[in-house]
Protein backbone atom coordinates (compact mmCIF):
# COMPACT_ATOMS: atom_id res chain seq x y z
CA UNK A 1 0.00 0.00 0.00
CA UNK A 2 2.92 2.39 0.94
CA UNK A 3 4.06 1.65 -2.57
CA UNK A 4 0.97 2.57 -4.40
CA UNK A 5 0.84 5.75 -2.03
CA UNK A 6 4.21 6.90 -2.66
CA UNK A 7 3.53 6.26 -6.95
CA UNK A 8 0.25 8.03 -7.06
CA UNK A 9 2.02 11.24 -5.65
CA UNK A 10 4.47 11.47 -7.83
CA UNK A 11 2.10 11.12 -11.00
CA UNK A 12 -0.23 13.41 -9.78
CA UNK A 13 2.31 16.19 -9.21
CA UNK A 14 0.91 19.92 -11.20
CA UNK A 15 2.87 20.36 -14.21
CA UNK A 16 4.75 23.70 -14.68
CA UNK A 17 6.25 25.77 -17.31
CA UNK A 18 9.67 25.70 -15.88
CA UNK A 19 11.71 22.15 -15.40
CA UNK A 20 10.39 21.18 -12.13
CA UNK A 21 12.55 19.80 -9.08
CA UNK A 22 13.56 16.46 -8.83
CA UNK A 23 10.93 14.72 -7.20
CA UNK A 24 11.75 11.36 -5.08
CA UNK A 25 9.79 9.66 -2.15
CA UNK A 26 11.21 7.03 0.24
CA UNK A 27 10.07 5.17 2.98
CA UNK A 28 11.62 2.44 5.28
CA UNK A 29 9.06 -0.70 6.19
CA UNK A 30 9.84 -0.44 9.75
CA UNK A 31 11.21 2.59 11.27
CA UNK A 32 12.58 0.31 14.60
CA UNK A 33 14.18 -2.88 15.14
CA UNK A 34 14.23 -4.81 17.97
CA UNK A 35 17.42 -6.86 19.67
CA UNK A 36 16.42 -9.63 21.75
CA UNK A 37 18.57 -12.52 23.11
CA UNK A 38 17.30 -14.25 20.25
CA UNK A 39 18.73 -11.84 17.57
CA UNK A 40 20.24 -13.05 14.79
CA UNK A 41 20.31 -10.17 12.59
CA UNK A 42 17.13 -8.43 10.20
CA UNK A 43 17.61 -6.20 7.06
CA UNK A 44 17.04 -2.80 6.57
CA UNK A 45 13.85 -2.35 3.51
CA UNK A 46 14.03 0.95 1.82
CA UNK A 47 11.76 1.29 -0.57
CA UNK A 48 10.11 4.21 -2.86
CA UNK A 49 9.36 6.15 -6.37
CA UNK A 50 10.90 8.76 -8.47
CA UNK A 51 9.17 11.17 -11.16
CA UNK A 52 11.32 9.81 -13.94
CA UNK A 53 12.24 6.81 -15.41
CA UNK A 54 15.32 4.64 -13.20
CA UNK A 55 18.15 3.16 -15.02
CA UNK A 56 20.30 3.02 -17.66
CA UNK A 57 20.43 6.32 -19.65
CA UNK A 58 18.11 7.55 -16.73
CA UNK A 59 18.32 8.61 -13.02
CA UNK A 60 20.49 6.16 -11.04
CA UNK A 61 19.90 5.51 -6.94
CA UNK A 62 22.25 5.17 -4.33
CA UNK A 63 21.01 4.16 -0.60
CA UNK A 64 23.26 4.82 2.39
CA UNK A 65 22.91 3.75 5.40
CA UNK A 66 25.11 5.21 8.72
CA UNK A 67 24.98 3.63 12.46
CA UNK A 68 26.26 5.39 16.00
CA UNK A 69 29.61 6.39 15.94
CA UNK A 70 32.24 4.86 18.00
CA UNK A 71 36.32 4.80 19.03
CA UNK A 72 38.19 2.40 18.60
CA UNK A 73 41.89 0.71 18.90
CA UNK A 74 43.52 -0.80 16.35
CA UNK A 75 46.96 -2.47 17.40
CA UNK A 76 49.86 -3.61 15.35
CA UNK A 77 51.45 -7.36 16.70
CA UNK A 78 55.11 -7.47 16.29
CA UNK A 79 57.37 -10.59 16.55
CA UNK A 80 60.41 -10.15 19.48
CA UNK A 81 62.18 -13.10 19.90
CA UNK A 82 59.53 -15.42 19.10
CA UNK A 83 56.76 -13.82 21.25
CA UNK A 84 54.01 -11.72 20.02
CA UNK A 85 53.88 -8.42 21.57
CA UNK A 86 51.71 -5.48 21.14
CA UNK A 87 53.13 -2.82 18.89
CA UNK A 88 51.97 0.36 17.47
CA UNK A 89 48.17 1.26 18.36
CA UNK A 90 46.23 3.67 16.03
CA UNK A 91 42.78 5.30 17.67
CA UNK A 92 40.16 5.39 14.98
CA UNK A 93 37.28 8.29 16.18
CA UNK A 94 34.22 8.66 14.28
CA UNK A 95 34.14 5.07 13.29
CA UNK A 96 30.36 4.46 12.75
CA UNK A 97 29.50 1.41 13.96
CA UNK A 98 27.68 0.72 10.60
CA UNK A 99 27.76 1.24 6.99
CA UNK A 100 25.87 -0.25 4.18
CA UNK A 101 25.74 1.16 0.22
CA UNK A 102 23.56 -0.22 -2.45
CA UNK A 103 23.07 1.21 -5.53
CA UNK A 104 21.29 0.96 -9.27
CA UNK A 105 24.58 0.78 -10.56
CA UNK A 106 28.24 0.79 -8.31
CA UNK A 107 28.54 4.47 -7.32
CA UNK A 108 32.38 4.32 -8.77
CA UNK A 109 30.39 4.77 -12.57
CA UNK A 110 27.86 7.15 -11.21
CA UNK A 111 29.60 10.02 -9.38
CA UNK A 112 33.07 11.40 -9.74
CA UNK A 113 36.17 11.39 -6.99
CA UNK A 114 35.48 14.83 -5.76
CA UNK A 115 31.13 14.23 -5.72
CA UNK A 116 31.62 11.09 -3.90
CA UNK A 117 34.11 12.38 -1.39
CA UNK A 118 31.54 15.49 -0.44
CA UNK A 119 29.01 13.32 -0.14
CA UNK A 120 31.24 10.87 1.83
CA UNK A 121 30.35 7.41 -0.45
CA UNK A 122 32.43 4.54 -0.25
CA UNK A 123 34.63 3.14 2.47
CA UNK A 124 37.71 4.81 1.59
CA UNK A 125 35.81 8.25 1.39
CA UNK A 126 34.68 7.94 5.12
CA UNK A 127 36.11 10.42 7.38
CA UNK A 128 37.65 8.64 10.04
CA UNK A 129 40.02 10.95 12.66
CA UNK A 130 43.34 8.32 13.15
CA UNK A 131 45.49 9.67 15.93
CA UNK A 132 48.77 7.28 17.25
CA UNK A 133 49.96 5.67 14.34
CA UNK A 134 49.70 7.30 10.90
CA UNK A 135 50.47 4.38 8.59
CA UNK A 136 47.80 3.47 6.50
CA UNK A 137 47.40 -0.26 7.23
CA UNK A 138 45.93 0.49 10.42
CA UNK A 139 42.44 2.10 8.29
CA UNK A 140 43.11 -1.23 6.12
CA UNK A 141 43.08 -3.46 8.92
CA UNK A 142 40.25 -1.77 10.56
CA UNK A 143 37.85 -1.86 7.55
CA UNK A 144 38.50 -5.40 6.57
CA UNK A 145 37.36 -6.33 10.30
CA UNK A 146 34.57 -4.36 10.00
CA UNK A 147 33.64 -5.83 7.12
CA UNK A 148 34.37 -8.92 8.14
CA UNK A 149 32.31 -8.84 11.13
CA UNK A 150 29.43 -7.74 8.63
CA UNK A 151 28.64 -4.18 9.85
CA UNK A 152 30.49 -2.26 6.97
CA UNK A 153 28.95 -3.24 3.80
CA UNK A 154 30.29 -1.89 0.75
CA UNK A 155 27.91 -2.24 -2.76
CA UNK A 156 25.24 -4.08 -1.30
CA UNK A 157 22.88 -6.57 -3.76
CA UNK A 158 21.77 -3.45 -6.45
CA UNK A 159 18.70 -1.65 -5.58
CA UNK A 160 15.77 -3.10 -6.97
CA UNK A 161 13.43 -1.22 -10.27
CA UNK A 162 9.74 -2.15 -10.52
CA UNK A 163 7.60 -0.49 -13.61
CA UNK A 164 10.06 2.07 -14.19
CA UNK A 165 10.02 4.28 -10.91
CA UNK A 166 9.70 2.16 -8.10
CA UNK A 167 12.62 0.95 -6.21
CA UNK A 168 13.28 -0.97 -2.86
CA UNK A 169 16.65 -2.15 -1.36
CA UNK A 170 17.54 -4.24 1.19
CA UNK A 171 20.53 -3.58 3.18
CA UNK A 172 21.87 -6.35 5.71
CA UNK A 173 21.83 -5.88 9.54
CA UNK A 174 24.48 -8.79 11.44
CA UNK A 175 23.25 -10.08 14.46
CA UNK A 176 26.25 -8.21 16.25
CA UNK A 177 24.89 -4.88 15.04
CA UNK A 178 25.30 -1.75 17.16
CA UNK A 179 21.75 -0.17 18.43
CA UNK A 180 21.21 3.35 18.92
CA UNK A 181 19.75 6.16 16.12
CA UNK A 182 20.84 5.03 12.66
CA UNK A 183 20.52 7.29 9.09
CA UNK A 184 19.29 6.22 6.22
CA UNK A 185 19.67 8.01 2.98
CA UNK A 186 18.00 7.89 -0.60
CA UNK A 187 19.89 9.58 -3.35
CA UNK A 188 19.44 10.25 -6.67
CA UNK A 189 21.96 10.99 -9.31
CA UNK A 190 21.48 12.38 -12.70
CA UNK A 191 23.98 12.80 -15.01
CA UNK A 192 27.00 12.35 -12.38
CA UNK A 193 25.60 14.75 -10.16
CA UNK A 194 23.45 14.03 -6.92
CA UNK A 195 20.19 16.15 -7.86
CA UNK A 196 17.92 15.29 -4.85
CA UNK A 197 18.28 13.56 -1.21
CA UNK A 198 15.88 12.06 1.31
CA UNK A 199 16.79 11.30 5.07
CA UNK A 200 15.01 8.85 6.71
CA UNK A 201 15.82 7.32 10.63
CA UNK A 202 15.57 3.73 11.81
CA UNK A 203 15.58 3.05 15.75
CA UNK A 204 17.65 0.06 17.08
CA UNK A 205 16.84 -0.78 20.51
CA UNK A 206 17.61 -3.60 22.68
CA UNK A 207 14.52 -5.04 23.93
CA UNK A 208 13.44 -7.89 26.76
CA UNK A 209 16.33 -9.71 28.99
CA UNK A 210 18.92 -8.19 26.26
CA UNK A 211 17.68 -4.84 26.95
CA UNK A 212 17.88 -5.60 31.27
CA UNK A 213 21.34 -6.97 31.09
CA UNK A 214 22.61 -3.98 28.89
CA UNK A 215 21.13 -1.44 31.53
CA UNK A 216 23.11 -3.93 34.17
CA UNK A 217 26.38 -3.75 32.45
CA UNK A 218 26.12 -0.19 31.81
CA UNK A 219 24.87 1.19 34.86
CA UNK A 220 26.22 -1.26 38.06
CA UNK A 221 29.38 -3.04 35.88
CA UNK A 222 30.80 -4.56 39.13
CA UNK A 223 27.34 -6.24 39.93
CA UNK A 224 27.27 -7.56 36.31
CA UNK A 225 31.12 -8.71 36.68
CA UNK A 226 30.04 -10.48 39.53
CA UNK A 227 27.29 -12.06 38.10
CA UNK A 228 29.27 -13.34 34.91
CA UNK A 229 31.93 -14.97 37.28
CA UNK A 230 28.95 -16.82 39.33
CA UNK A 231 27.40 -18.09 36.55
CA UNK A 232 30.32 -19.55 34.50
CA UNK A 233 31.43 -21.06 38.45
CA UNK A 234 28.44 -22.66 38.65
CA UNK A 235 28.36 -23.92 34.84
CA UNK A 236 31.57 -25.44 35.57
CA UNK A 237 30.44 -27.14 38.84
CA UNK A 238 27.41 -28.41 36.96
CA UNK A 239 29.56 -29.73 33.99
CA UNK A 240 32.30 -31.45 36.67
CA UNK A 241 28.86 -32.93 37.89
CA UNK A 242 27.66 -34.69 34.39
CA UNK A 243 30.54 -35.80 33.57
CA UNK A 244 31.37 -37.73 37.28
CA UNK A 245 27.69 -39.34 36.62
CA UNK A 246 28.43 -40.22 32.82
């Protein structure tokens, strides 16, 4: 229904005299996500229309989509006389904790270097503050965990075209995803140039026991430390105890 909605808009916008703006509509099917102990992972849907045709020799799409930011450490291992031993340590500020592009076509073939840096698309294009070490393999090493751990996603499966001017995308969310306030954006590019933008915000929350034991570990850490060590005690007792009867 959102679909239709969004299509019978656009066609039924006044015609003028001049060119008229770019017109585009998006909308996310859900605009919150919930975490539960039980997680293990959901997508993000973007869908919407345009007022022109989408593809090739047409408008193009690109949909990005930004998490929380965070800090973090990235440390070099070096060899000293056969032991591993921590090295140089690069901090990383600004990281966000998650990043996913999809696009009509890859964004490399759509946008020019300098339109892609000022609109910050692609990995390498984030602006990530490095202080420590300056050597580049540190932002290397740092996006190939990310990616590895499934939370930076770079060209995500192409966005979608239905009849011409309706689009969805799907955009992956691991089941180690970071919650908090995330951005979604819709652009659209015509002829190399980004012509029109929508924001849009999806919610992550922890919700249930996952949501209690965050608030624990947040608010009274030493109660939750305590907790952790009682549990896997007791874990271990009850294993000793199996395995005495088996």
């Amino acid at each position: 229904m959102r679909w239709l909605l969004l299509a019978l808009l656009l066609l039924a916008a006044p015609a003028h005299s001049q060119p008229a703006p770019p017109l585009l509509a998006a909308e996310l099917s859900s605009n919150r996500i919930e975490v539960t102990t039980a997680f293990t992972g959901a997508e993000i849907l973007v869908f919407g229309a345009t007022d022109r045709l989408i593809g090739a020799g047409a408008d193009q799409l690109l949909v990005v989509a930004t998490g929380p930011e965070q800090s973090l450490l990235v440390r070099e291992k070096v060899e000293v006389m056969g032991l591993w031993l921590n090295g140089p340590t690069a901090r990383f500020n600004r990281v966000p904790g998650y990043w996913a592009m999809a696009g009509t076509s890859p964004v490399a073939t759509l946008l020019d270097a300098a339109e892609r840096a000022e609109n910050r698309l692609g990995l390498d294009r984030l602006p990530l503050v490095q202080l420590g070490a300056r050597d580049a393999r540190f932002r290397e090493a740092l996006a190939k965990l990310k990616q590895a751990q499934g939370l930076w996603v770079n060209e995500a499966s192409p966005v979608q075209v239905s009849g011409g001017r309706l689009f969805h995308a799907r955009l992956p969310l691991p089941s180690s995803v970071v919650t908090g306030a995330y951005r979604v954006q819709v652009l659209l590019v015509r002829d190399g140039t980004v012509v029109a933008r929508q924001e849009l915000r999806l919610d992550v929350e922890r919700s249930g026991s996952a949501a209690w034991i965050a608030d624990v570990a947040r608010d009274q850490p030493v109660l939750y430390g305590l907790a952790c060590i009682l549990l896997a005690a007791l874990a271990g007792w009850l294993g000793s105890v199996l395995f005495r009867r088996g």
